[in-house]
PDB file of N, CA and C in Angstrom:
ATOM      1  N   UNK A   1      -8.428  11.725 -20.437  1.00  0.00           N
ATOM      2  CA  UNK A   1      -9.620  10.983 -20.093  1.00  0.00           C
ATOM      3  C   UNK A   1     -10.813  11.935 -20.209  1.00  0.00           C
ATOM      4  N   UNK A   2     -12.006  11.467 -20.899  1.00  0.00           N
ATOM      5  CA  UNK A   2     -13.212  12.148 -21.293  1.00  0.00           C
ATOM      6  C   UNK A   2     -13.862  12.341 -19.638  1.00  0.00           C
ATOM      7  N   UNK A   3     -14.650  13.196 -19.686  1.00  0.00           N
ATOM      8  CA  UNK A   3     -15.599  13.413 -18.502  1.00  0.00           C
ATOM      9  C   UNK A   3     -17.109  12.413 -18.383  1.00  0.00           C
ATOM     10  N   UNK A   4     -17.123  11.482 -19.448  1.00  0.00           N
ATOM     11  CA  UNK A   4     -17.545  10.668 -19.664  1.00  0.00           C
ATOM     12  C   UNK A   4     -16.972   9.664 -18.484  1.00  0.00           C
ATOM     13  N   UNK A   5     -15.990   9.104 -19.190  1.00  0.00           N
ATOM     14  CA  UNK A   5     -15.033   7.897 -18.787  1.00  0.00           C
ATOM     15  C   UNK A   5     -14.789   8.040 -16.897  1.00  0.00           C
ATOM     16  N   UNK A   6     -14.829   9.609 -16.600  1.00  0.00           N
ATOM     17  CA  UNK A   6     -14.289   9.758 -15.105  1.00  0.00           C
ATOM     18  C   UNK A   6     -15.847   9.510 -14.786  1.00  0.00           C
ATOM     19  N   UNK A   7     -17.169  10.232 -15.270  1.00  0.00           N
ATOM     20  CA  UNK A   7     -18.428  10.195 -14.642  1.00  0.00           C
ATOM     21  C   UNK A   7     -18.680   8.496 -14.044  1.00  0.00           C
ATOM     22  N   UNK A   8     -18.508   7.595 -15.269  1.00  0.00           N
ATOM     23  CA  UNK A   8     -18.884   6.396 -15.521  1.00  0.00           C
ATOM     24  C   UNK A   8     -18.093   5.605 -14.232  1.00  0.00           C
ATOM     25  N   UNK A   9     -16.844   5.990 -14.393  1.00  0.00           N
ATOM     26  CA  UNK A   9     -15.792   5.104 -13.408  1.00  0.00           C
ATOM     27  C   UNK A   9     -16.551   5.554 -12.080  1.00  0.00           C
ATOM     28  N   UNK A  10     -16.751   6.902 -11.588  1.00  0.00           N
ATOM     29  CA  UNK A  10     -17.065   6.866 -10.416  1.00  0.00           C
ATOM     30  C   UNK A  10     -18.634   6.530 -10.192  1.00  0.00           C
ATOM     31  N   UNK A  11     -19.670   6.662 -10.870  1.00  0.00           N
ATOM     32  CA  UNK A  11     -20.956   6.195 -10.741  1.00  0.00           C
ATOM     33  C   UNK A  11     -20.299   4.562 -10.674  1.00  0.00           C
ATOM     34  N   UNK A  12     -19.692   3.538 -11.129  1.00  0.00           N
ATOM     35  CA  UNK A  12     -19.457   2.235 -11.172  1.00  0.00           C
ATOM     36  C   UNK A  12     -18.385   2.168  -9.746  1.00  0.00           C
ATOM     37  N   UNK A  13     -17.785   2.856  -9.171  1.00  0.00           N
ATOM     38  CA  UNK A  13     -17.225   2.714  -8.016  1.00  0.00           C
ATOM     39  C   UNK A  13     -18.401   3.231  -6.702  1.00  0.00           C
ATOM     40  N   UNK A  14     -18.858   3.798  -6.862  1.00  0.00           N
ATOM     41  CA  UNK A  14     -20.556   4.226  -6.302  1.00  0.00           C
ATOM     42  C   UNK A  14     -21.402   3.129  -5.804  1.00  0.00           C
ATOM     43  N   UNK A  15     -21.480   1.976  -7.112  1.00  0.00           N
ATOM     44  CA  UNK A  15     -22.342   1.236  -7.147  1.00  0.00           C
ATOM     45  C   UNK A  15     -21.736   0.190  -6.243  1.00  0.00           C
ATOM     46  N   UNK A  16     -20.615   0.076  -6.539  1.00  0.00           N
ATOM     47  CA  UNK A  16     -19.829  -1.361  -6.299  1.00  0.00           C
ATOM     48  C   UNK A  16     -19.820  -1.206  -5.018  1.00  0.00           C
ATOM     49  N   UNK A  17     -19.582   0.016  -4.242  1.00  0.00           N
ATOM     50  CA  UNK A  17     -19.312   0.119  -2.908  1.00  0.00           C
ATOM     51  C   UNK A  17     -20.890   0.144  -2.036  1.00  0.00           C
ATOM     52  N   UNK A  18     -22.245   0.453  -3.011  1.00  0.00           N
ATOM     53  CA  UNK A  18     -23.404   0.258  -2.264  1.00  0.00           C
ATOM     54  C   UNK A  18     -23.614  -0.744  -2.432  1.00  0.00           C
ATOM     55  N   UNK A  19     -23.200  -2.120  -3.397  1.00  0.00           N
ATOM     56  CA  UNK A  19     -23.830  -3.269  -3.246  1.00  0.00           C
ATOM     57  C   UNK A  19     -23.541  -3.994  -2.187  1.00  0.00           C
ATOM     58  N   UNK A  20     -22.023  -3.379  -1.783  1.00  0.00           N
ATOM     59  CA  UNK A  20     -20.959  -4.130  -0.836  1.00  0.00           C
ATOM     60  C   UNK A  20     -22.128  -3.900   0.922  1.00  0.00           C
ATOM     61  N   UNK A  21     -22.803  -2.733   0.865  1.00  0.00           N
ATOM     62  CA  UNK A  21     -23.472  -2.371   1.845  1.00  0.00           C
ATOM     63  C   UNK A  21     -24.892  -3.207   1.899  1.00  0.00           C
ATOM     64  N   UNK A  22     -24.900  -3.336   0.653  1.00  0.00           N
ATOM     65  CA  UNK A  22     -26.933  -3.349   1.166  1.00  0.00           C
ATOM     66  C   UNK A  22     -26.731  -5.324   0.756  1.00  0.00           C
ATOM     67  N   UNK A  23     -25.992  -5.632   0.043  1.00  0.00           N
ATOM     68  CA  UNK A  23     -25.407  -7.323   0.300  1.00  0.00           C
ATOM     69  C   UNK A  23     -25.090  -8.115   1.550  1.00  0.00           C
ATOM     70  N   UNK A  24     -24.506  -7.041   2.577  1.00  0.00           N
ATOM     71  CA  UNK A  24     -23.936  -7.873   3.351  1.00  0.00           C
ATOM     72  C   UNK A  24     -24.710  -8.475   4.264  1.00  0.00           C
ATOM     73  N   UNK A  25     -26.144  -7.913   4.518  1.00  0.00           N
ATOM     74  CA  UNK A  25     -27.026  -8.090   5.290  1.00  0.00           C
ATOM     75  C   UNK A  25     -27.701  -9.503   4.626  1.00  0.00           C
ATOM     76  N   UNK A  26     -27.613  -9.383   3.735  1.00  0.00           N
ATOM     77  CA  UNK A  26     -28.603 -10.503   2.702  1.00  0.00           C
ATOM     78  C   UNK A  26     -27.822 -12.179   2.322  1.00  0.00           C
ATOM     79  N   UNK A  27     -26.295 -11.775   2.315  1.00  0.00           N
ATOM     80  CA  UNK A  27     -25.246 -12.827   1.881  1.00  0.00           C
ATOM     81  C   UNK A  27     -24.630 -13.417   3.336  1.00  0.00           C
ATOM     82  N   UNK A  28     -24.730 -14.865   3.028  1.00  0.00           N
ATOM     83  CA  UNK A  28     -23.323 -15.082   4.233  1.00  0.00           C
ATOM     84  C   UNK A  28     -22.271 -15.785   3.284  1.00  0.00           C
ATOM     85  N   UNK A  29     -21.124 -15.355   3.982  1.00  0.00           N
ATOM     86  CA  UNK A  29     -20.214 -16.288   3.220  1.00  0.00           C
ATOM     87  C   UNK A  29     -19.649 -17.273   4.287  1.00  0.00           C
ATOM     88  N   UNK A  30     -18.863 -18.316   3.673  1.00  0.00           N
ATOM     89  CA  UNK A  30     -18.560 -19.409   4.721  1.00  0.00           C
ATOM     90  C   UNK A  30     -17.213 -18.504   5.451  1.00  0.00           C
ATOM     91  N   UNK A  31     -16.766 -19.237   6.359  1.00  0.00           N
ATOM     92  CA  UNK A  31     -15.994 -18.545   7.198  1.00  0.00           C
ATOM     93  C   UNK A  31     -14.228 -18.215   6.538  1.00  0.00           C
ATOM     94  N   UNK A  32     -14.003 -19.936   5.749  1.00  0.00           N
ATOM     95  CA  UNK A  32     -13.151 -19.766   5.142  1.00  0.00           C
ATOM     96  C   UNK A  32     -12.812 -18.755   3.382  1.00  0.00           C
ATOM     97  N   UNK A  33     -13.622 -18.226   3.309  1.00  0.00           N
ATOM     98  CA  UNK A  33     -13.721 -17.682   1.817  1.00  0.00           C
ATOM     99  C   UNK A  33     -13.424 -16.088   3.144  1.00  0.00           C
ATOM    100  N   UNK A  34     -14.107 -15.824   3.936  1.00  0.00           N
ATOM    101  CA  UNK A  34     -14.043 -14.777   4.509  1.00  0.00           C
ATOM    102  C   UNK A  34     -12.503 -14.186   4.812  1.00  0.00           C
ATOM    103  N   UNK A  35     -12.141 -15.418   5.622  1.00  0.00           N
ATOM    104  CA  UNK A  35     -10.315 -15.680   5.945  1.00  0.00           C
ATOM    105  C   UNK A  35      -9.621 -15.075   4.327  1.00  0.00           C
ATOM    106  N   UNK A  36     -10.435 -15.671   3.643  1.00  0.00           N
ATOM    107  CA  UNK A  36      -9.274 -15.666   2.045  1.00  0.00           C
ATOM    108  C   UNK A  36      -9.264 -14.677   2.060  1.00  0.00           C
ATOM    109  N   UNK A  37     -10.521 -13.923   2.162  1.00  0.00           N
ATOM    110  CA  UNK A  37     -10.733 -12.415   1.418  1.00  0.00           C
ATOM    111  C   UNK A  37     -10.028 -11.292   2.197  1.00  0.00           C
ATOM    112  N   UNK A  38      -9.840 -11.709   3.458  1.00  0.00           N
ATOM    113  CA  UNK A  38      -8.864 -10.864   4.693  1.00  0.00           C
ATOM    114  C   UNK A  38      -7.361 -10.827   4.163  1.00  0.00           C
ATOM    115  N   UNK A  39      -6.775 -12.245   3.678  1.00  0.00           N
ATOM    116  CA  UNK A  39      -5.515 -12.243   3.135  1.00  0.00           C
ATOM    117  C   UNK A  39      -5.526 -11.627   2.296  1.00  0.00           C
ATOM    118  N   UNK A  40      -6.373 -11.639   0.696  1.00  0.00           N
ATOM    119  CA  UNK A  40      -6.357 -10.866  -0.189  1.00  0.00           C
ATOM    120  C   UNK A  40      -6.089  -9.592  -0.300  1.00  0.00           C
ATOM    121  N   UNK A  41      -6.918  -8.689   0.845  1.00  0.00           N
ATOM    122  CA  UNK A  41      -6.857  -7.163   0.854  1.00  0.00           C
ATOM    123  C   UNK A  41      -5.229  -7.119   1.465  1.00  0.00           C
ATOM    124  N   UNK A  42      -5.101  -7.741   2.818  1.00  0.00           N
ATOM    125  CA  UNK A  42      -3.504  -7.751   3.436  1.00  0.00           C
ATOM    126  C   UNK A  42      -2.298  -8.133   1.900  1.00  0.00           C
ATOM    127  N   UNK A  43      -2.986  -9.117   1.083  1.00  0.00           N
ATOM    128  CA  UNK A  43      -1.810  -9.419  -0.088  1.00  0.00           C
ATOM    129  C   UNK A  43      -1.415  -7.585  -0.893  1.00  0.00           C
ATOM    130  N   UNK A  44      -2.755  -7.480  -1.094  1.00  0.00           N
ATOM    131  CA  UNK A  44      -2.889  -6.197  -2.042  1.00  0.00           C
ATOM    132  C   UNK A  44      -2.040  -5.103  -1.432  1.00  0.00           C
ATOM    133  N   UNK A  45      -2.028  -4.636  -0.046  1.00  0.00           N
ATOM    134  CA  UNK A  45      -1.405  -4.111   0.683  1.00  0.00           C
ATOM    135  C   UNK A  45      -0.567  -3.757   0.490  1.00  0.00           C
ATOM    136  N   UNK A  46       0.017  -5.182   0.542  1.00  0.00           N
ATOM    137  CA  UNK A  46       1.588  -5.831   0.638  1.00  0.00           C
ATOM    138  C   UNK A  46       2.400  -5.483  -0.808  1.00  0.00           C
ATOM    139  N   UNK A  47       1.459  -5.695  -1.919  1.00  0.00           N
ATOM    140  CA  UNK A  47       1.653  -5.755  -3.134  1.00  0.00           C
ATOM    141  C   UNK A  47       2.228  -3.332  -3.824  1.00  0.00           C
ATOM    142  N   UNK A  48       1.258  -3.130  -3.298  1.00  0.00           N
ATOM    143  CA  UNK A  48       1.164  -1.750  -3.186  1.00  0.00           C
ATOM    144  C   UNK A  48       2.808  -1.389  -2.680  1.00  0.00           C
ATOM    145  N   UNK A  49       2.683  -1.529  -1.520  1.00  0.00           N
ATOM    146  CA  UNK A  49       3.580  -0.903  -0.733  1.00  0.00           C
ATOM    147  C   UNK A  49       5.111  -1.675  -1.348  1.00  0.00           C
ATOM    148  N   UNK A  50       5.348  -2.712  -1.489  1.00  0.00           N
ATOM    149  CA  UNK A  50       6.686  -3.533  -2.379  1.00  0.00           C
ATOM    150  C   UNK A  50       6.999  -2.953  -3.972  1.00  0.00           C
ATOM    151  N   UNK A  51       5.906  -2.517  -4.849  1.00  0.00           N
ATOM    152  CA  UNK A  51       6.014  -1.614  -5.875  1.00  0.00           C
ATOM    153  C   UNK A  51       5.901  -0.314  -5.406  1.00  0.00           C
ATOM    154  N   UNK A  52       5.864   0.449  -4.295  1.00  0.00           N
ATOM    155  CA  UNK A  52       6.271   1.656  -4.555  1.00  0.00           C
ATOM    156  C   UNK A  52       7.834   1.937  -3.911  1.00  0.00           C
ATOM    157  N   UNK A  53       8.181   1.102  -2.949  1.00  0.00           N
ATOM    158  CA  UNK A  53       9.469   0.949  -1.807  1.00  0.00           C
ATOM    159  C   UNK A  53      10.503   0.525  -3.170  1.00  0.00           C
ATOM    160  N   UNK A  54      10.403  -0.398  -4.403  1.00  0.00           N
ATOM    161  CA  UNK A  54      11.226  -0.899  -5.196  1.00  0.00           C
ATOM    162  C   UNK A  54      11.195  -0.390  -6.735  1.00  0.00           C
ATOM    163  N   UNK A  55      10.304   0.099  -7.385  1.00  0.00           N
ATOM    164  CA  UNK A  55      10.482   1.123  -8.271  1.00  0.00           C
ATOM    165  C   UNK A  55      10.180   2.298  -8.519  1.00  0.00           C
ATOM    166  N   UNK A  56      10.841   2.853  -9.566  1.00  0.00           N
ATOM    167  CA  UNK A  56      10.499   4.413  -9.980  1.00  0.00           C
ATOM    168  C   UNK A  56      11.160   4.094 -11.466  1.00  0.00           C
ATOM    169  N   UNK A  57      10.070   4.719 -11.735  1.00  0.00           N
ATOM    170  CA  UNK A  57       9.694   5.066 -13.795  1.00  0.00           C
ATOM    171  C   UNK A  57      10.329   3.874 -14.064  1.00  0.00           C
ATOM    172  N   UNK A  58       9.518   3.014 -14.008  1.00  0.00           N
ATOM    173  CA  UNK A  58       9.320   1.753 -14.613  1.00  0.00           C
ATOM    174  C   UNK A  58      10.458   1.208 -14.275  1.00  0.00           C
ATOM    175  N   UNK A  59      11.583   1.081 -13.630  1.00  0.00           N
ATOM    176  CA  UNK A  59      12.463   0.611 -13.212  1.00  0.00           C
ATOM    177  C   UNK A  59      12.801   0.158 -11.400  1.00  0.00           C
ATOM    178  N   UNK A  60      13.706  -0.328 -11.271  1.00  0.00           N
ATOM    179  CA  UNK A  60      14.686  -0.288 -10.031  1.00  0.00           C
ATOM    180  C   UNK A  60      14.807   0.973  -9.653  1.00  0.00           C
ATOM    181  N   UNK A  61      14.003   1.266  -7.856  1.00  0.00           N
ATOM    182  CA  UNK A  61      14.524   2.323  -7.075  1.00  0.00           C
ATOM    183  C   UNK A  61      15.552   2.854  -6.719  1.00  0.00           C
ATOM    184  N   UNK A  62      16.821   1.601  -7.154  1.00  0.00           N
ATOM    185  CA  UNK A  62      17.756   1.673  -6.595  1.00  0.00           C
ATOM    186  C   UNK A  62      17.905   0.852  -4.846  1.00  0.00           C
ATOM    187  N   UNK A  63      19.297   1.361  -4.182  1.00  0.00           N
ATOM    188  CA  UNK A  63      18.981   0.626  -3.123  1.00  0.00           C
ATOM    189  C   UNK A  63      19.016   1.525  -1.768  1.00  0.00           C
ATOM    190  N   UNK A  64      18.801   2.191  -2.113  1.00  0.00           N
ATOM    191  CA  UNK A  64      18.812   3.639  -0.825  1.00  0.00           C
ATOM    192  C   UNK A  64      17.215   3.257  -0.732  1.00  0.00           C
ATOM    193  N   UNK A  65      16.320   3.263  -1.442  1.00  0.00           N
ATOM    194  CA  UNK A  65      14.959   3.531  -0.893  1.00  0.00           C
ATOM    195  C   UNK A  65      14.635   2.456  -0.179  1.00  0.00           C
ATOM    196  N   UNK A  66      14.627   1.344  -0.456  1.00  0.00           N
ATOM    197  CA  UNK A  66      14.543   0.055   0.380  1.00  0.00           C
ATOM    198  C   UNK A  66      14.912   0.463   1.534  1.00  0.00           C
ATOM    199  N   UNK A  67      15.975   0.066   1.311  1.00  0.00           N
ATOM    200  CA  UNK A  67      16.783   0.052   2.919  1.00  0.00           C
ATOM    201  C   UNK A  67      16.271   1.271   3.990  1.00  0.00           C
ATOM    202  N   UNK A  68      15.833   2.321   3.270  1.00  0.00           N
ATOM    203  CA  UNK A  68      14.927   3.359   4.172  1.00  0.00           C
ATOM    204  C   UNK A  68      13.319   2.715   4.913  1.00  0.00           C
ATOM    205  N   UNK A  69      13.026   2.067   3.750  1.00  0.00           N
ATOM    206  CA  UNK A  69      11.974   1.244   3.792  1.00  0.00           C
ATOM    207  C   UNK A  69      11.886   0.234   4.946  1.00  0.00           C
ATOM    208  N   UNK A  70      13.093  -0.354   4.888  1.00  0.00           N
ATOM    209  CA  UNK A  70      13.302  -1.323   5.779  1.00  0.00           C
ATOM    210  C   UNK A  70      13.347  -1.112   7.464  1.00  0.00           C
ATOM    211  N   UNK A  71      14.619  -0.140   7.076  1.00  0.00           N
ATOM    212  CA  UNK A  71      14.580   0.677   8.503  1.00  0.00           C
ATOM    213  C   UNK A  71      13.470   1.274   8.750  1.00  0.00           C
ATOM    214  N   UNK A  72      12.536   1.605   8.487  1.00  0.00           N
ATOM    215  CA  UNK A  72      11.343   2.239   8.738  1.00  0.00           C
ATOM    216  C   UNK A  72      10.131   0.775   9.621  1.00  0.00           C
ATOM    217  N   UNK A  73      10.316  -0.604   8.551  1.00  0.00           N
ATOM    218  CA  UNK A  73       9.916  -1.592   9.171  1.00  0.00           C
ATOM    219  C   UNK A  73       9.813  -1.828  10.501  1.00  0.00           C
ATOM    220  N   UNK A  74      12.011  -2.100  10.560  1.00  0.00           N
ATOM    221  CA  UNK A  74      11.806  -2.528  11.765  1.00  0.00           C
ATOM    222  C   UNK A  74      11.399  -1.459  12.977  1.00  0.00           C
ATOM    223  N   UNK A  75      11.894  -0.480  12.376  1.00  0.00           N
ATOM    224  CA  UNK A  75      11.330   0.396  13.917  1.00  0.00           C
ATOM    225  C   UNK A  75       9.489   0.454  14.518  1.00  0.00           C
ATOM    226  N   UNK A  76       9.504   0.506  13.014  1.00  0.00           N
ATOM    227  CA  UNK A  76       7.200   0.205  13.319  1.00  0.00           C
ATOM    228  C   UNK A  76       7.757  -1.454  14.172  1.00  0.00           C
ATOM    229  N   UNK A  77       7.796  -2.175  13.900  1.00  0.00           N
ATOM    230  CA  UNK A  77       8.515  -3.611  14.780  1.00  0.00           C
ATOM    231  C   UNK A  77       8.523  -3.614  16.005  1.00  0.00           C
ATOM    232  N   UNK A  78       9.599  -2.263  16.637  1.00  0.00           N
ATOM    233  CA  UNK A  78       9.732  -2.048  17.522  1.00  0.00           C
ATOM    234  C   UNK A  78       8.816  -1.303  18.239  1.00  0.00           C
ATOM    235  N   UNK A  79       7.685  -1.052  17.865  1.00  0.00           N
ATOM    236  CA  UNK A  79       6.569   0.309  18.093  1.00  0.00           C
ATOM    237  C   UNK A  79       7.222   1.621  18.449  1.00  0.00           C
ATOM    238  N   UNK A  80       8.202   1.711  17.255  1.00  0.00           N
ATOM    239  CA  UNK A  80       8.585   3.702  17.475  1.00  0.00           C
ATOM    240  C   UNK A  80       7.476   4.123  17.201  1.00  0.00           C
ATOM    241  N   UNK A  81       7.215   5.174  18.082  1.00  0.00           N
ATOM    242  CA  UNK A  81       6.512   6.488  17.381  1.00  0.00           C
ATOM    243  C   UNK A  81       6.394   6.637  16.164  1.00  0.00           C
ATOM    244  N   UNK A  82       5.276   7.096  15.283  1.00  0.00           N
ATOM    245  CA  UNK A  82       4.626   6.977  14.085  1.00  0.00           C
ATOM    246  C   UNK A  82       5.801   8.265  13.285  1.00  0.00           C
ATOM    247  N   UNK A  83       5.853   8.959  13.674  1.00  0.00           N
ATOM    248  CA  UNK A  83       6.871  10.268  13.184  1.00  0.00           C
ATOM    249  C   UNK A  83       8.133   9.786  13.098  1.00  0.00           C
ATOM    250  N   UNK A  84       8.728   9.310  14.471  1.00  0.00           N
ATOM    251  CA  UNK A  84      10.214   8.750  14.099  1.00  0.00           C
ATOM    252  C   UNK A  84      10.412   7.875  13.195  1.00  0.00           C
ATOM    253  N   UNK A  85       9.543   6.579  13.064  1.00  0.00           N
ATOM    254  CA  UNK A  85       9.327   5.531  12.229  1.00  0.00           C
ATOM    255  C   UNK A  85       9.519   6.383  11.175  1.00  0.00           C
ATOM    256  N   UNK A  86       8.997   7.717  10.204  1.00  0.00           N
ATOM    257  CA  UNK A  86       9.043   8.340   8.891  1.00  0.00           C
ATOM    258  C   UNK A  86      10.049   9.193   9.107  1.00  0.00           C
ATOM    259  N   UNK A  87      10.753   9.641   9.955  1.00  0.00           N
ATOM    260  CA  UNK A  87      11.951  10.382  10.303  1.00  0.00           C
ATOM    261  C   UNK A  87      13.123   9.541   9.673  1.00  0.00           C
ATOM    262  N   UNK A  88      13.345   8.341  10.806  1.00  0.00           N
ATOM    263  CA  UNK A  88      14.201   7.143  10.080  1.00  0.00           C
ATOM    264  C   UNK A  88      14.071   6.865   8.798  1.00  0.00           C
ATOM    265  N   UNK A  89      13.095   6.026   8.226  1.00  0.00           N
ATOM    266  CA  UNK A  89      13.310   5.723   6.946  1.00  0.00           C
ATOM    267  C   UNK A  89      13.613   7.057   6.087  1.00  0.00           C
ATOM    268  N   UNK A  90      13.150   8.264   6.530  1.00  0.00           N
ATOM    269  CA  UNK A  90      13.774   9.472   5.277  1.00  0.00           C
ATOM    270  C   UNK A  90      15.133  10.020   5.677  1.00  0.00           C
ATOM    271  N   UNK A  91      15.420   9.940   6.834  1.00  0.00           N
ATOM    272  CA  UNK A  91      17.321  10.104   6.774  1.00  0.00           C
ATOM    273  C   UNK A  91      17.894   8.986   6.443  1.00  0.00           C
ATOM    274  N   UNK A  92      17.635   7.419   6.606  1.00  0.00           N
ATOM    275  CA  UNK A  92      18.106   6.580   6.183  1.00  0.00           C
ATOM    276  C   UNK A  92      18.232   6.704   4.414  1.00  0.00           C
ATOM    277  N   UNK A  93      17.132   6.826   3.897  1.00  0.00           N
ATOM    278  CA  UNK A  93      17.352   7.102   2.633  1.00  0.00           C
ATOM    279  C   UNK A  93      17.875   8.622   1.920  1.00  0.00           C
ATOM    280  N   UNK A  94      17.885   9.397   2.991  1.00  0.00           N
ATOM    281  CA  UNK A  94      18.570  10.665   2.324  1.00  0.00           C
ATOM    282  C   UNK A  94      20.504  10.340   2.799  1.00  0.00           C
ATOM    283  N   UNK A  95      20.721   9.553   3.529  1.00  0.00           N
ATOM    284  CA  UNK A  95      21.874   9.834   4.066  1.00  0.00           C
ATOM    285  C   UNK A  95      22.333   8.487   3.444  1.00  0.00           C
ATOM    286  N   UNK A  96      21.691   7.756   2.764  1.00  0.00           N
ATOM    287  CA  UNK A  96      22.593   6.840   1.736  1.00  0.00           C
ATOM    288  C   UNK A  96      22.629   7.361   0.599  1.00  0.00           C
ATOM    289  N   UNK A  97      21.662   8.447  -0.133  1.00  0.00           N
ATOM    290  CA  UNK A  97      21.722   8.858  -1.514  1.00  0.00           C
ATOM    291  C   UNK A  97      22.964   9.942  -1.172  1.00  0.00           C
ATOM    292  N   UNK A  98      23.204  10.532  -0.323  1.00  0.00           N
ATOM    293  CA  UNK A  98      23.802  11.404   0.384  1.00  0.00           C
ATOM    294  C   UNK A  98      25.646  10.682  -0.014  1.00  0.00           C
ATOM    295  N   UNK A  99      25.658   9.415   0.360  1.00  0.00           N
ATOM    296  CA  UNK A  99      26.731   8.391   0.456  1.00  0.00           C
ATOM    297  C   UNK A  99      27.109   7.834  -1.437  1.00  0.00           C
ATOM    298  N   UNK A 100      25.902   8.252  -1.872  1.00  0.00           N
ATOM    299  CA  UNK A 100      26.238   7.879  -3.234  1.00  0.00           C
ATOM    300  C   UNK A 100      25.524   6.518  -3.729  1.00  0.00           C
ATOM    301  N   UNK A 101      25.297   6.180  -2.591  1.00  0.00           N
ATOM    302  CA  UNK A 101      23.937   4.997  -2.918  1.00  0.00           C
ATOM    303  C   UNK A 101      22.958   5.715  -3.971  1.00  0.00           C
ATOM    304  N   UNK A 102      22.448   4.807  -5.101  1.00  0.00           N
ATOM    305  CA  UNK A 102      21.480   4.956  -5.954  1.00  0.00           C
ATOM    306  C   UNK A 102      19.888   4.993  -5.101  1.00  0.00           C
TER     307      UNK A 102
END
């Protein structure tokens, strides 16, 4: 990537994020477009975190990472501690790759 192409992207991420500022004062939106736009970012989230928990190099993670993933879920669920919550899901997934799980 040219130093062009990175200047441009971030002057245009610059912009996008001051219009978002000096707009909001000036725009209302209706309440329900607001709701949408709350789901949207939560979809994107959601979307993020399900492609990185389920592949690697363009494929299937296999099923050790999930299930680390998972276990990691429910314990945030349960409000473990922020450390144990990443403790669990990485012995869960080291101790199934460990087992021969993919």
């Amino acid at each position: 990537m040219t130093w062009a192409a990175v200047v441009a992207l971030a002057a245009g991420t610059y912009l996008l994020r001051l219009a978002g500022i000096v707009l909001r004062g000036r725009m209302t939106v209706p309440a329900h477009v607001e709701r949408l736009l709350d789901l949207g970012a939560t979809a994107l989230l959601v979307a993020l975190a399900a492609t990185a928990a389920l592949s690697a190099d363009g494929g299937f993670a296999g099923w050790a990472r999930p299930a680390g993933v998972a276990v990691g879920l429910v314990a945030a669920w349960w409000r473990v501690p922020f450390v144990l919550v990443v403790v669990l899901a990485a012995a869960t997934t080291a101790g199934l790759r460990l087992l021969g799980v993919p």
